[in-house]
Protein backbone atom coordinates (compact mmCIF):
# COMPACT_ATOMS: atom_id res chain seq x y z
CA UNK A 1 101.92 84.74 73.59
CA UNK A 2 100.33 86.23 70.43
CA UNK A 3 98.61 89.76 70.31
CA UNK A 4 96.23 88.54 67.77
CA UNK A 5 94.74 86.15 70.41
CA UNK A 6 94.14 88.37 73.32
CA UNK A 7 93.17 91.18 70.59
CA UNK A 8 90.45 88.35 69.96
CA UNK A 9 89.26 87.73 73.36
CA UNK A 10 89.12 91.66 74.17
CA UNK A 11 86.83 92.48 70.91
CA UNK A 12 84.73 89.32 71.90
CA UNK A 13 84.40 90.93 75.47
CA UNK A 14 83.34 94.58 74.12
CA UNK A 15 80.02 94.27 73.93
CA UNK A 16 79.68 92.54 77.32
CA UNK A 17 81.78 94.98 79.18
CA UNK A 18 80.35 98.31 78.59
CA UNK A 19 83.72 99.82 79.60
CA UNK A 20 87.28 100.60 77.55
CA UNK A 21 89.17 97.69 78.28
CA UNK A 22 92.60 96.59 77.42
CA UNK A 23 96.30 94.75 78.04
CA UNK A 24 99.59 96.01 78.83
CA UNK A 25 102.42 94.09 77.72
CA UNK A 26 106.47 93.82 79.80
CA UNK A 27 107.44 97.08 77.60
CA UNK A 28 104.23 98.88 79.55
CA UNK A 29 103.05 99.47 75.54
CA UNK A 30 99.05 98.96 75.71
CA UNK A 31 98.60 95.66 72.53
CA UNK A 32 95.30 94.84 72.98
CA UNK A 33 92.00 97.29 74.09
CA UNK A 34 88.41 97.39 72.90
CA UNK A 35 89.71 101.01 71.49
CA UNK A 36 91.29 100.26 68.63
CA UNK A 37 93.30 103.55 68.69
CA UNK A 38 94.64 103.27 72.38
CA UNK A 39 97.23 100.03 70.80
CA UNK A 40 100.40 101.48 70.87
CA UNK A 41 99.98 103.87 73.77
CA UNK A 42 102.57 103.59 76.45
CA UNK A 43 102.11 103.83 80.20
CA UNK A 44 105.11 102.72 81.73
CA UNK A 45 104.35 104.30 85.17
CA UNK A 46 101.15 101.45 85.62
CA UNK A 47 104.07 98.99 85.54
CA UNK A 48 106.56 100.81 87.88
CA UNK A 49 103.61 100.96 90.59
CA UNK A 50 102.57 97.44 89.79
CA UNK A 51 106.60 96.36 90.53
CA UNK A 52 105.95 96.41 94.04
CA UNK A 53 102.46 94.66 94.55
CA UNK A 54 100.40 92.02 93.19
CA UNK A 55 97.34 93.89 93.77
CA UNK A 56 95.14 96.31 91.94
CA UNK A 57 96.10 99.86 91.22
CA UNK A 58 94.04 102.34 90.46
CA UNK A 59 95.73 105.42 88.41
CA UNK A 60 94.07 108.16 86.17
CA UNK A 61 90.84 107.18 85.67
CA UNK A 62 91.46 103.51 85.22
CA UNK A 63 92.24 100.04 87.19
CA UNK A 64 94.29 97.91 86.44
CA UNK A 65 95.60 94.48 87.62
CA UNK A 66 98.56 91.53 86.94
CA UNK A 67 97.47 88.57 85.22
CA UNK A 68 98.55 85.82 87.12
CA UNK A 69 99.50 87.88 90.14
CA UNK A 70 102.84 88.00 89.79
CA UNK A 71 105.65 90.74 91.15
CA UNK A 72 106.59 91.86 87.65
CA UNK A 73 104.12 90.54 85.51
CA UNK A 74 104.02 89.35 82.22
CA UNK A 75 101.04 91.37 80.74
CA UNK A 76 98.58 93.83 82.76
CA UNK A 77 94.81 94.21 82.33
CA UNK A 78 93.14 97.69 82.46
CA UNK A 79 89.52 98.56 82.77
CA UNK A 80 87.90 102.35 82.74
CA UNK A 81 86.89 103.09 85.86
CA UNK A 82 88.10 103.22 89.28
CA UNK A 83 84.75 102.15 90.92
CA UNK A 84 84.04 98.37 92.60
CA UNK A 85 82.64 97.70 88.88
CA UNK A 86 86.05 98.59 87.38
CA UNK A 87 87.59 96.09 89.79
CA UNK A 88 85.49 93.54 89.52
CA UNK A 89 85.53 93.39 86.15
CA UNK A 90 89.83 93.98 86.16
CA UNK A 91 89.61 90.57 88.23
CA UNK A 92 86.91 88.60 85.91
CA UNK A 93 89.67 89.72 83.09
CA UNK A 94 92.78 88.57 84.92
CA UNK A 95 91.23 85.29 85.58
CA UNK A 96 90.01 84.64 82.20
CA UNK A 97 93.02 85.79 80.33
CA UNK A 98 95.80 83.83 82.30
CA UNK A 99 93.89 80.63 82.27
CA UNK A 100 93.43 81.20 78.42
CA UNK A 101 97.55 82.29 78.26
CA UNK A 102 98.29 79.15 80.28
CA UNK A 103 96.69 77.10 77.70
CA UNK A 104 98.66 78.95 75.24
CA UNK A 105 101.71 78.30 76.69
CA UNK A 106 100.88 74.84 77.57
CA UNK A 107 99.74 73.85 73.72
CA UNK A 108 102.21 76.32 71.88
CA UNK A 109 105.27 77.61 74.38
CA UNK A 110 108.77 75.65 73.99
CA UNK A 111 109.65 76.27 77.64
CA UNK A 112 106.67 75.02 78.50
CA UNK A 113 107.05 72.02 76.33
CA UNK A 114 110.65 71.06 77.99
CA UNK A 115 109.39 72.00 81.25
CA UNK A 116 106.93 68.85 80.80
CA UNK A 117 109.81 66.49 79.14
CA UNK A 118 112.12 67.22 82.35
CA UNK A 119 109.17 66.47 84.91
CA UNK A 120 107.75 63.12 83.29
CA UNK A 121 104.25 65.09 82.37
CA UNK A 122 103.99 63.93 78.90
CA UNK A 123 104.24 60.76 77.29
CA UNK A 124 107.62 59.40 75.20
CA UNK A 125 105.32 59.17 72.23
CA UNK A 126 104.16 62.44 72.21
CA UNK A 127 107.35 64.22 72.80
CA UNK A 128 107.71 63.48 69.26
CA UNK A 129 104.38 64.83 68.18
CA UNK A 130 104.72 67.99 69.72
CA UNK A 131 108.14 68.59 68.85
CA UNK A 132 106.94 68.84 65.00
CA UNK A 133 103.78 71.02 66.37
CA UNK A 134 106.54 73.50 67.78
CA UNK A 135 109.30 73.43 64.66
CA UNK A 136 111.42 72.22 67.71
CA UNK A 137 114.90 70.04 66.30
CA UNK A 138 114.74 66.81 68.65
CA UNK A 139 118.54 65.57 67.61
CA UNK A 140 120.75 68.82 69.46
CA UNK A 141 123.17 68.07 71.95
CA UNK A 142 121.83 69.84 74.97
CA UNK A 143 122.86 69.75 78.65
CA UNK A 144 120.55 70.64 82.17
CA UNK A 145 121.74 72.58 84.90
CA UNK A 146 119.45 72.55 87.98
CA UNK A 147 120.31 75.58 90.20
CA UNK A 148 119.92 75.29 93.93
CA UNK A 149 119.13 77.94 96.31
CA UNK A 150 119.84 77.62 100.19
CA UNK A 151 119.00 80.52 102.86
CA UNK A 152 116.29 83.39 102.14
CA UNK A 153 115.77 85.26 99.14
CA UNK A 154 112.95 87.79 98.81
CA UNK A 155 112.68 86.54 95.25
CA UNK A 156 113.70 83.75 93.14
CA UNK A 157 116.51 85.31 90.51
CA UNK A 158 114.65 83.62 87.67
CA UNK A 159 114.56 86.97 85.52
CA UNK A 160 118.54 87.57 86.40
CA UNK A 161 119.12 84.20 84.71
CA UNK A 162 116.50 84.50 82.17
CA UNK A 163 118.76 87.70 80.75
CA UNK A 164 122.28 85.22 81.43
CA UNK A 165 120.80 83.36 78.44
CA UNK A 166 118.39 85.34 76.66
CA UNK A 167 118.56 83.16 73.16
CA UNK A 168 114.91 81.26 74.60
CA UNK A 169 114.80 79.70 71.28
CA UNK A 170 118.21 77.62 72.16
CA UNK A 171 118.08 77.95 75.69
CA UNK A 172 115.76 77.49 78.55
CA UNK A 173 115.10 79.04 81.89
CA UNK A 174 112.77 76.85 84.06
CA UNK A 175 111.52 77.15 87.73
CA UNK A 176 111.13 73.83 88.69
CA UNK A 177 110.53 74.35 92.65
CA UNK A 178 110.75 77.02 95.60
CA UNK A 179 114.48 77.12 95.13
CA UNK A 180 115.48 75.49 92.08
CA UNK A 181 115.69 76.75 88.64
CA UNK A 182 116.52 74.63 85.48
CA UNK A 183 118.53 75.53 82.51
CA UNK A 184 118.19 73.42 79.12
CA UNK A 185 120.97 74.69 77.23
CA UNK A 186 121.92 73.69 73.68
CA UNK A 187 126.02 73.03 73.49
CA UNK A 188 128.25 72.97 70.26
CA UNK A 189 129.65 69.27 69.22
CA UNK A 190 132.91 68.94 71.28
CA UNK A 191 132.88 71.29 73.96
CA UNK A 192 134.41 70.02 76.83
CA UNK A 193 133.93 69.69 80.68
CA UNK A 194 135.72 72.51 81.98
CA UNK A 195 134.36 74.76 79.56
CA UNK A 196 130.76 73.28 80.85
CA UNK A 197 132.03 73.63 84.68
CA UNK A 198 132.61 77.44 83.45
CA UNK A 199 129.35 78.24 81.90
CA UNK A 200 128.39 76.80 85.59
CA UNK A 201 131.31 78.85 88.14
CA UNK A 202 129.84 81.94 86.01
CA UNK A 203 125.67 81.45 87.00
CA UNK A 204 126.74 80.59 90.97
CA UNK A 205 129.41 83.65 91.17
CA UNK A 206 127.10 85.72 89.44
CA UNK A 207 123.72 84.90 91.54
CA UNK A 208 125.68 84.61 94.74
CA UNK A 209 127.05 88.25 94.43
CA UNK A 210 123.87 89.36 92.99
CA UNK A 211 121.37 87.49 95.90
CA UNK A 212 123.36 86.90 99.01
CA UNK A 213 122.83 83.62 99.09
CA UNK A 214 124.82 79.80 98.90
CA UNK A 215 124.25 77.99 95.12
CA UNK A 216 124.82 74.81 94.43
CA UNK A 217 124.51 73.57 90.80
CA UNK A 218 124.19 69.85 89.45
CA UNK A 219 125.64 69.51 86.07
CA UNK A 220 123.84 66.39 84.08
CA UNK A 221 125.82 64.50 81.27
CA UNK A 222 125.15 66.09 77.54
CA UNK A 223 122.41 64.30 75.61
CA UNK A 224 121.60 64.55 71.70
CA UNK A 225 117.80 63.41 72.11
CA UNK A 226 115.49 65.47 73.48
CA UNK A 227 113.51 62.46 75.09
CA UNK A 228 116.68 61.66 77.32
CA UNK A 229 116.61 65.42 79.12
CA UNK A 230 114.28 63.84 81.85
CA UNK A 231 117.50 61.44 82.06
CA UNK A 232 119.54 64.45 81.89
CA UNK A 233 117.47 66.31 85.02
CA UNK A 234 117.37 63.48 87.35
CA UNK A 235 121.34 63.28 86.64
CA UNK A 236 121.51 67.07 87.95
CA UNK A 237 119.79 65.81 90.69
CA UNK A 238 121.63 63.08 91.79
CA UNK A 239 124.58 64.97 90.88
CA UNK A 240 123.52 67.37 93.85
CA UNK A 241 122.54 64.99 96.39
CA UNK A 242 125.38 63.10 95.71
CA UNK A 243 127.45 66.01 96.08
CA UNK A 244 126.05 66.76 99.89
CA UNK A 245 127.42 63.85 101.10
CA UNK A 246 130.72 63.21 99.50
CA UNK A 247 131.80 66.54 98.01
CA UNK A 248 130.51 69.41 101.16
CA UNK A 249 132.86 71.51 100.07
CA UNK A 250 132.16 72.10 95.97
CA UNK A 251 129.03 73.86 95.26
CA UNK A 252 129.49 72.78 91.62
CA UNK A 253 129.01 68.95 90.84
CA UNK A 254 129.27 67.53 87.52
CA UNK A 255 127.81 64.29 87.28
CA UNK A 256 130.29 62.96 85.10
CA UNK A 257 132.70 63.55 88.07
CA UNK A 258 131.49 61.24 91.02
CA UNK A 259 132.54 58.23 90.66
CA UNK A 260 132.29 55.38 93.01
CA UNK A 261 130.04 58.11 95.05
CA UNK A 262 127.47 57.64 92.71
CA UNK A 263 127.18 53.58 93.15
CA UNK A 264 127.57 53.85 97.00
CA UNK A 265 124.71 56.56 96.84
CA UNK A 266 122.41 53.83 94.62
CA UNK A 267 122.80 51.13 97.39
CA UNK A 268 120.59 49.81 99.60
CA UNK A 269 121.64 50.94 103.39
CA UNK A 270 121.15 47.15 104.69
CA UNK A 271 123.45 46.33 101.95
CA UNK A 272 126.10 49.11 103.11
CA UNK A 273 126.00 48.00 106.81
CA UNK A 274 126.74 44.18 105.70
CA UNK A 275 130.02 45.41 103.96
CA UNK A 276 131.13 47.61 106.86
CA UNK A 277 130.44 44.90 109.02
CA UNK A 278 132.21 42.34 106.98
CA UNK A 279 135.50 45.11 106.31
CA UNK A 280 135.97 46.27 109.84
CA UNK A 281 136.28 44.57 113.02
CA UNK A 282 133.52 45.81 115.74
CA UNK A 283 133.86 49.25 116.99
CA UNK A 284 136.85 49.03 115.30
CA UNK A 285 135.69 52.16 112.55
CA UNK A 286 134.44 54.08 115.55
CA UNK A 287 137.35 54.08 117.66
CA UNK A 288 139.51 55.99 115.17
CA UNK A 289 140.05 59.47 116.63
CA UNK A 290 139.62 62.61 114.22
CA UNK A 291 144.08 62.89 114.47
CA UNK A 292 143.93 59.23 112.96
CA UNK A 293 141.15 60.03 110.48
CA UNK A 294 143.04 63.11 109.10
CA UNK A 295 146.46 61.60 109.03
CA UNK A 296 144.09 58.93 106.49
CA UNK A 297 143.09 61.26 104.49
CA UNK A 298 145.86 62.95 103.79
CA UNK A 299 148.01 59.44 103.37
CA UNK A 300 145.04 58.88 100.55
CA UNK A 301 145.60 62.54 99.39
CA UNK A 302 149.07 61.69 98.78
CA UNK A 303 148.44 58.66 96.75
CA UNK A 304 149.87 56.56 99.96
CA UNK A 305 153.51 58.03 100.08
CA UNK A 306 154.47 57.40 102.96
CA UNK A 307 157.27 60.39 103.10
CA UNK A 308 155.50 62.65 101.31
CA UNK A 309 152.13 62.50 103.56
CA UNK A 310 154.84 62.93 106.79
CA UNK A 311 156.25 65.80 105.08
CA UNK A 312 153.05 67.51 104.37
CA UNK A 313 151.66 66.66 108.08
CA UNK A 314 154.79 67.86 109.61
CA UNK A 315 155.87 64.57 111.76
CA UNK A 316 158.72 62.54 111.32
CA UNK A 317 158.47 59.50 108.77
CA UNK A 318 158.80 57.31 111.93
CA UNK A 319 155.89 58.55 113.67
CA UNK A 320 153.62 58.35 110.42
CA UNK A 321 154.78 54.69 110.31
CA UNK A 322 154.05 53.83 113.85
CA UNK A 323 150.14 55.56 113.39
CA UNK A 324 149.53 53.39 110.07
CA UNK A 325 150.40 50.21 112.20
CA UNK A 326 147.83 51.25 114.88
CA UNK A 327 145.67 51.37 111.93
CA UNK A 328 146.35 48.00 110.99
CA UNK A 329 146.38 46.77 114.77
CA UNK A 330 142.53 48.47 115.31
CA UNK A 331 140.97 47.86 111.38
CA UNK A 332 142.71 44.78 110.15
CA UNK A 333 143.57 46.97 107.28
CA UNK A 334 147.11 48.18 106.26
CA UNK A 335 146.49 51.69 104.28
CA UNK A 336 150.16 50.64 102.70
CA UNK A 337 149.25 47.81 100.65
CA UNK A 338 146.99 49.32 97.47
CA UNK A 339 143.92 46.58 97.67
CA UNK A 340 143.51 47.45 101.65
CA UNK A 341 143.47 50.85 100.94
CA UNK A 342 141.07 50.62 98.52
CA UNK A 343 139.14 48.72 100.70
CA UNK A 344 139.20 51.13 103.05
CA UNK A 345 138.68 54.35 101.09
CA UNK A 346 135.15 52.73 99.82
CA UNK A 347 134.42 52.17 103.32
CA UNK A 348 134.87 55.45 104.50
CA UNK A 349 132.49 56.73 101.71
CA UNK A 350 129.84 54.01 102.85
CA UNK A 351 130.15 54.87 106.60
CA UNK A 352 129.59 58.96 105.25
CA UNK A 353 126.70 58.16 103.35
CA UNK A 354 125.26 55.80 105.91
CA UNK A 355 125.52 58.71 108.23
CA UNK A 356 123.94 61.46 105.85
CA UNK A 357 120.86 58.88 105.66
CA UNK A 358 120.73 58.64 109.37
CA UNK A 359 120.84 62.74 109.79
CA UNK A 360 117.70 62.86 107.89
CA UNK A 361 115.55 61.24 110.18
């Protein structure tokens, strides 16, 4: 946001307001006031108070007031005065000066800009448009991670993140929801996944330690247009929702990482029931105890060695044999032969999701 323009806006206001007026900016330093020789003057304490309300406070002979009522706010208006004038006035100001900062932001701000990209709120032709406006290069490789809260927080760690990655000309910190924050961050040409998943392990381990509280993170595929990062967020997304079904146990999912998950998750549920109708013989899925289901997965674990899975399940070879025929007796299926137990690892996926759909209703 630029001094000059709320400097404007303040001298335009002096004649109106027959009171000292002025704005306080994050470093509590006073960069815009109808007294020209107050810029410059620091009173940190206004912003200590104002850390712990989004209300007025009224301190030494003035009143002042967040614009935009937030905990921590961006700038702070003052007026002279700690009468019902003064606070009137201190509100009139607020108002005025965060719509007029909004449009700012909205017209001039780079976060702002790829906060509109990511959420479909401006057109594919005018990404291009404004991109010159802002000096912004369209043709970096960039990748989105969209961060996931779960429990209660008494505040969203935006500002914790915000400092993470505190280049906002290359990288950018965006609230997109209660609980979820975005990053847009720019990449070099040929890093790889894992160093990716890192960046990644680093913001959950860090916020979780920080906040108490479960993260999951969706990790979108790396783009070099800036056009495709609305691609690149709905990727995150699905990489998350994806994730709660078939991956409950990782709270980091990469996109690029899930597979066949990822075309079960795009199907139609009629369609999904029609194949586990056609694979399995009826009731056949559902009378498969949870001893059964676990000696399955861990036959799949083991890439379907058959002594191997025994050894790791602590039963005799024998006994793992006899359980895979009562597999083949009940399903049809024998988990031995690769195609059937390909068949039947897709189904098992299909029958999860179809019961994740199920749970939400």
């Amino acid at each position: 946001m630029s001094n000059r323009l709320f400097q404007g806006v303040i001298h335009q206001m002096k004649d109106a307001v027959d009171r000292v007026i002025g704005i306080i900016d994050e470093n509590g330093v006073i960069i815009s006031c109808s007294e020209l020789v107050k810029i410059g003057e620091i009173r940190q304490g206004v912003r200590d108070e104002l850390a712990y309300t989004t209300d007025v406070v009224v301190n030494n002979g003035y009143t002042y007031r967040p614009i935009g009522g937030n905990v921590k706010p961006e700038y702070i208006v003052f007026v002279e005065g700690e009468d019902k004038t003064a606070d009137k006035t201190s509100k009139l100001l607020a108002i005025s000066l965060s719509n007029i900062k909004n449009l700012y932001d909205e017209k001039y701000d780079k976060g702002s800009f790829i906060k509109n990209i990511i959420l479909d709120n401006i057109l594919p032709s005018d990404i291009y448009i404004k991109s010159k406006e802002l000096h912004f290069n369209t043709e970096e490789l960039r990748i989105v991670f969209l961060i996931k809260f779960f429990g209660k927080t008494d505040m969203m760690p935006f500002e914790m993140l915000q400092n993470m990655f505190p280049d906002k000309s290359r990288d950018y910190v965006i609230s997109a929801g209660e609980r979820d924050i975005v990053l847009v961050k720019d990449i070099k040409p040929g890093t790889d996944t894992k160093e990716i998943e890192k960046i990644a392990i680093n913001i959950a381990d860090t916020l979780s330690t920080e906040f108490y509280t479960k993260v999951s993170i969706g990790i979108s595929t790396i783009v070099d247009n800036i056009k495709d990062l609305a691609r690149a967020y709905k990727e995150a997304q699905i990489a998350l929702e994806v994730g709660k079904v078939f991956e409950t146990e990782k709270n980091i999912i990469n996109y690029e990482n899930l597979g066949i998950g990822r075309l079960i998750y795009q199907l139609p549920t009629t369609l999904c029931e029609m194949f586990l109708q056609e694979v399995f013989k009826k009731g056949s899925l559902e009378s498969l105890d949870r001893e059964t289901l676990m000696t399955i997965q861990c036959f799949f674990e083991n890439n379907l060695n058959v002594s191997e899975t025994s050894r790791k399940l602590f039963v005799h070879r024998n006994t793992l044999v006899y359980r895979l025929e009562k597999i083949r007796k009940l399903t049809g299926l024998d988990l031995r032969e690769f195609e059937h137990a390909i068949t039947f690892k897709v189904a098992l996926m299909v029958k999860k999701y179809l019961d994740s759909k199920t749970s939400k209703f």
